[in-house]
C-alpha atoms as a PDB file:
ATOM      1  CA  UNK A   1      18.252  95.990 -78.528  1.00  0.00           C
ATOM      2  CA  UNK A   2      20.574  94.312 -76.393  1.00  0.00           C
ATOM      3  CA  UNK A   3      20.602  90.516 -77.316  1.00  0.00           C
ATOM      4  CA  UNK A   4      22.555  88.293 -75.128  1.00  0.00           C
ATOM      5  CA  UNK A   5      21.842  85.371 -76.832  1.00  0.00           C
ATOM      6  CA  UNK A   6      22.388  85.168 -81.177  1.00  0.00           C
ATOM      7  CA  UNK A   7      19.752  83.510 -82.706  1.00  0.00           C
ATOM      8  CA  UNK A   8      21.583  80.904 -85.429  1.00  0.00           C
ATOM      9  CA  UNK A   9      20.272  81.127 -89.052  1.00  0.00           C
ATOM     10  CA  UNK A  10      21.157  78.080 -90.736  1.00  0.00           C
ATOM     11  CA  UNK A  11      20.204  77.252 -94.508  1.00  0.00           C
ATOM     12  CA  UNK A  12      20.219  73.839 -96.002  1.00  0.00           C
ATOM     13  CA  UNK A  13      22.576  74.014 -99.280  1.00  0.00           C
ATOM     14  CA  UNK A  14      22.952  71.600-101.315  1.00  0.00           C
ATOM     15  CA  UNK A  15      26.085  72.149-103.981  1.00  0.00           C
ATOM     16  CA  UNK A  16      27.094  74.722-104.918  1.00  0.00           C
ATOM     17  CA  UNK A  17      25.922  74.580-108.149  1.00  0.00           C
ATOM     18  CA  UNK A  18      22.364  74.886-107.133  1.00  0.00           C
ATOM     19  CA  UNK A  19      21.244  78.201-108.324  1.00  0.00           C
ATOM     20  CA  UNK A  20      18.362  78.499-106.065  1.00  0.00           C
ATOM     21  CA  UNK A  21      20.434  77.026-102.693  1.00  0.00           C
ATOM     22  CA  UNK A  22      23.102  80.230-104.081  1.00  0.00           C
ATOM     23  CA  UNK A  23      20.070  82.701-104.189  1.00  0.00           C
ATOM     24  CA  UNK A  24      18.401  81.617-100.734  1.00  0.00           C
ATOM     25  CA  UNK A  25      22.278  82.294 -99.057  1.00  0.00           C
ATOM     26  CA  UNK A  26      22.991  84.956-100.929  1.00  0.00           C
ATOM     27  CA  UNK A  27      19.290  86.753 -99.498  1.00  0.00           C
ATOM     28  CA  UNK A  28      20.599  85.854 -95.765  1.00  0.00           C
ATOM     29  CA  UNK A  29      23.987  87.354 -96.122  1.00  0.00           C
ATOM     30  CA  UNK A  30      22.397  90.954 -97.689  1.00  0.00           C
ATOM     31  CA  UNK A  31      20.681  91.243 -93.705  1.00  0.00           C
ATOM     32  CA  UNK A  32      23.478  89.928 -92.157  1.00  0.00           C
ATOM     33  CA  UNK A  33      25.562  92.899 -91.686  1.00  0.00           C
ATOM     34  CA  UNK A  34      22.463  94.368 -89.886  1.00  0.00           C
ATOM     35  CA  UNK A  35      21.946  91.778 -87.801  1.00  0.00           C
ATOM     36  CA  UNK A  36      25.711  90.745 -87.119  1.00  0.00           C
ATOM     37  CA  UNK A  37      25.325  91.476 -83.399  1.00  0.00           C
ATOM     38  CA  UNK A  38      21.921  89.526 -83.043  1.00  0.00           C
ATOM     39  CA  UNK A  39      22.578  86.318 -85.565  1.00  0.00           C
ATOM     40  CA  UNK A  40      24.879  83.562 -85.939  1.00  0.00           C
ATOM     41  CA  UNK A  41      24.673  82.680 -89.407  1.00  0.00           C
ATOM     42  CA  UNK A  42      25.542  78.744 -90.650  1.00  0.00           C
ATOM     43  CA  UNK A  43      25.776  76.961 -94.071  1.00  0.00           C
ATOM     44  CA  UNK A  44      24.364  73.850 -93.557  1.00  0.00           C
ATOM     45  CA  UNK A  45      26.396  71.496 -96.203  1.00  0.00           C
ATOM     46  CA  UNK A  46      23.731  68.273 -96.528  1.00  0.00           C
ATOM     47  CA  UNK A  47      26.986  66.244 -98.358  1.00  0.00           C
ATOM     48  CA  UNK A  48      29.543  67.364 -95.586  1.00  0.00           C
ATOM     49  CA  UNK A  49      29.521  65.096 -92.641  1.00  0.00           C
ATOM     50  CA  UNK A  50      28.789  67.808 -90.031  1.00  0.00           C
ATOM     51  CA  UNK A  51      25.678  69.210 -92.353  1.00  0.00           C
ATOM     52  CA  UNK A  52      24.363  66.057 -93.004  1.00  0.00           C
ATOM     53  CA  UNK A  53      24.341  65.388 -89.659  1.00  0.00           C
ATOM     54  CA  UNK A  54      22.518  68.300 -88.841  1.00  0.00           C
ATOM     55  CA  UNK A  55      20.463  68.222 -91.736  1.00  0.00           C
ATOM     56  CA  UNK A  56      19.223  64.768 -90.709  1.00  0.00           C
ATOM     57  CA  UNK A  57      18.656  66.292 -87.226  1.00  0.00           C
ATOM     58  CA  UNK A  58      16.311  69.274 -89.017  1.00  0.00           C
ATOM     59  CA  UNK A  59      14.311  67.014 -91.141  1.00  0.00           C
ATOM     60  CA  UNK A  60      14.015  64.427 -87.291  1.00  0.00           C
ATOM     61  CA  UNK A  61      12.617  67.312 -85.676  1.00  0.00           C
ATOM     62  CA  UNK A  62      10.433  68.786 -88.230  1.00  0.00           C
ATOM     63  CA  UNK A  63       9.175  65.195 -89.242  1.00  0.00           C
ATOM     64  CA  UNK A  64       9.956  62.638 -87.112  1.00  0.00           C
ATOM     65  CA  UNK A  65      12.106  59.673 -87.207  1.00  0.00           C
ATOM     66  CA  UNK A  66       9.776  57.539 -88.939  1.00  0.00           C
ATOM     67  CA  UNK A  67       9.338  59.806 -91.395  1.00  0.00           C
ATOM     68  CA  UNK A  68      13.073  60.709 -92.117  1.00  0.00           C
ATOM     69  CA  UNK A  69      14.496  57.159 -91.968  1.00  0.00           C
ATOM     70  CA  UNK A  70      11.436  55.096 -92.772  1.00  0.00           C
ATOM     71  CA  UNK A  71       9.794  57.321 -95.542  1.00  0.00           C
ATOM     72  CA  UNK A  72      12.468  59.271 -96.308  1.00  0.00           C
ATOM     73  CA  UNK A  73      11.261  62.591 -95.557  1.00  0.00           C
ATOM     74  CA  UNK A  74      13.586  65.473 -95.681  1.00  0.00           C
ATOM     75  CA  UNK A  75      13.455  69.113 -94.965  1.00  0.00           C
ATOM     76  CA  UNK A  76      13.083  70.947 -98.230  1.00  0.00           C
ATOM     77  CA  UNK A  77      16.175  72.171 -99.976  1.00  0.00           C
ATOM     78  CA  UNK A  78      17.013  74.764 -99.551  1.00  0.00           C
ATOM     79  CA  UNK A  79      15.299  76.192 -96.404  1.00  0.00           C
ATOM     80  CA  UNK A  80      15.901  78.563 -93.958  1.00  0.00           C
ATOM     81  CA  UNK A  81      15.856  77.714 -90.201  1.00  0.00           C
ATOM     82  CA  UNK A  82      16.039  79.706 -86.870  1.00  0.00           C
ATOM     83  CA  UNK A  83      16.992  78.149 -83.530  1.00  0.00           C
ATOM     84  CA  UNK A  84      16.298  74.752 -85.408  1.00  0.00           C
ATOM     85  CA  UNK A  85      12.994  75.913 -86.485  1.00  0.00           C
ATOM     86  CA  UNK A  86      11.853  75.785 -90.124  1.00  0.00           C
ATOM     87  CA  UNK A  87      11.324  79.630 -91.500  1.00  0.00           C
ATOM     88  CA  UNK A  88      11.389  79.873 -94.915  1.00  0.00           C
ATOM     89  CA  UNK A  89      11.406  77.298 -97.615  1.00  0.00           C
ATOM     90  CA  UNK A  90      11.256  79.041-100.204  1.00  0.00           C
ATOM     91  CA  UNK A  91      13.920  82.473-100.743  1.00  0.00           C
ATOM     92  CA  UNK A  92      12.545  85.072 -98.780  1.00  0.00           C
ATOM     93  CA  UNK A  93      11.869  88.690 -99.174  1.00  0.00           C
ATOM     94  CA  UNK A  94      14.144  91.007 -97.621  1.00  0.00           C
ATOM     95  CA  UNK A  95      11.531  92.621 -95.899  1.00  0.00           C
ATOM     96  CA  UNK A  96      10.032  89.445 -94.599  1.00  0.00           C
ATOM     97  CA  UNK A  97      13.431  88.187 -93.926  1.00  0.00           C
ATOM     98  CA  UNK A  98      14.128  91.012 -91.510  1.00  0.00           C
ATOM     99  CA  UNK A  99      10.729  90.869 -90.203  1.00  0.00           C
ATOM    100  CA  UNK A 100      11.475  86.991 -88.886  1.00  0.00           C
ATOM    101  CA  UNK A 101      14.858  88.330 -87.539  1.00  0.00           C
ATOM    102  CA  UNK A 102      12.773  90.973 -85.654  1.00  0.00           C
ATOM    103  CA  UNK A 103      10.283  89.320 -84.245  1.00  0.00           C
ATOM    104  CA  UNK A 104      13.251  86.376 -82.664  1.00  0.00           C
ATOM    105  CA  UNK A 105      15.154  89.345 -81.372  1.00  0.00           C
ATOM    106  CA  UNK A 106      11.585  91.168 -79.850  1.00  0.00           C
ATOM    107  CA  UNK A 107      11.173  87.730 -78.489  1.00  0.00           C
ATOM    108  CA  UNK A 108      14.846  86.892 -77.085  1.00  0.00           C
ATOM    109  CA  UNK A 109      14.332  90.922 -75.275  1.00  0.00           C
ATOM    110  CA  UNK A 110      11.162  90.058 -73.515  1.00  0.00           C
ATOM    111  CA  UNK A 111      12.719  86.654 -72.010  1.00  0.00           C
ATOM    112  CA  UNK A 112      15.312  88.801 -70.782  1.00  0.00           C
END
């Protein structure tokens, strides 16, 4: 599997003492030493200026502007995304967690 690219796994966390946001990062980093040369992996801090940033940027692209600012719809907490795409929002599986890391390096290796 040669991956020139690293996909980037970000999760939205909350504080850290939110059980389930500590349970959905501590899932990601049990694959991560598998994956280390195919994934990028990101704690996305939603009270940190940089991760709220981005996590306003997340819940714009899965929603809409409207929605975010207007409505005030957010992306759920926590949540796993790939590539800024929504994955998981609720703590995954390991098997189905290393079946979605799979199927974006199968995908990444028949761009290129």
């Amino acid at each position: 599997m040669d991956c020139v690219k690293k996909m980037v796994v970000e999760i939205m966390y909350k504080k850290s003492d939110c059980l389930i946001c500590h349970y959905m990062e501590e899932a990601i980093r049990e694959v991560m030493p598998d994956y280390g040369d195919y994934a990028e992996y990101r704690r996305v801090d939603i009270f940190k200026r940089d991760g709220k940033k981005r996590f306003l940027a997340l819940s714009v692209s899965l929603f809409g502007e409207e929605e975010v600012y207007k409505k005030l719809r957010i992306a759920p907490i926590p949540s796993m995304f790939i590539n800024g795409e929504l994955i998981f929002d609720v703590i995954p599986p390991r098997p189905m967690l290393e079946e979605a890391f799979e199927e974006v390096i199968e995908e990444y290796n028949m761009r290129g």
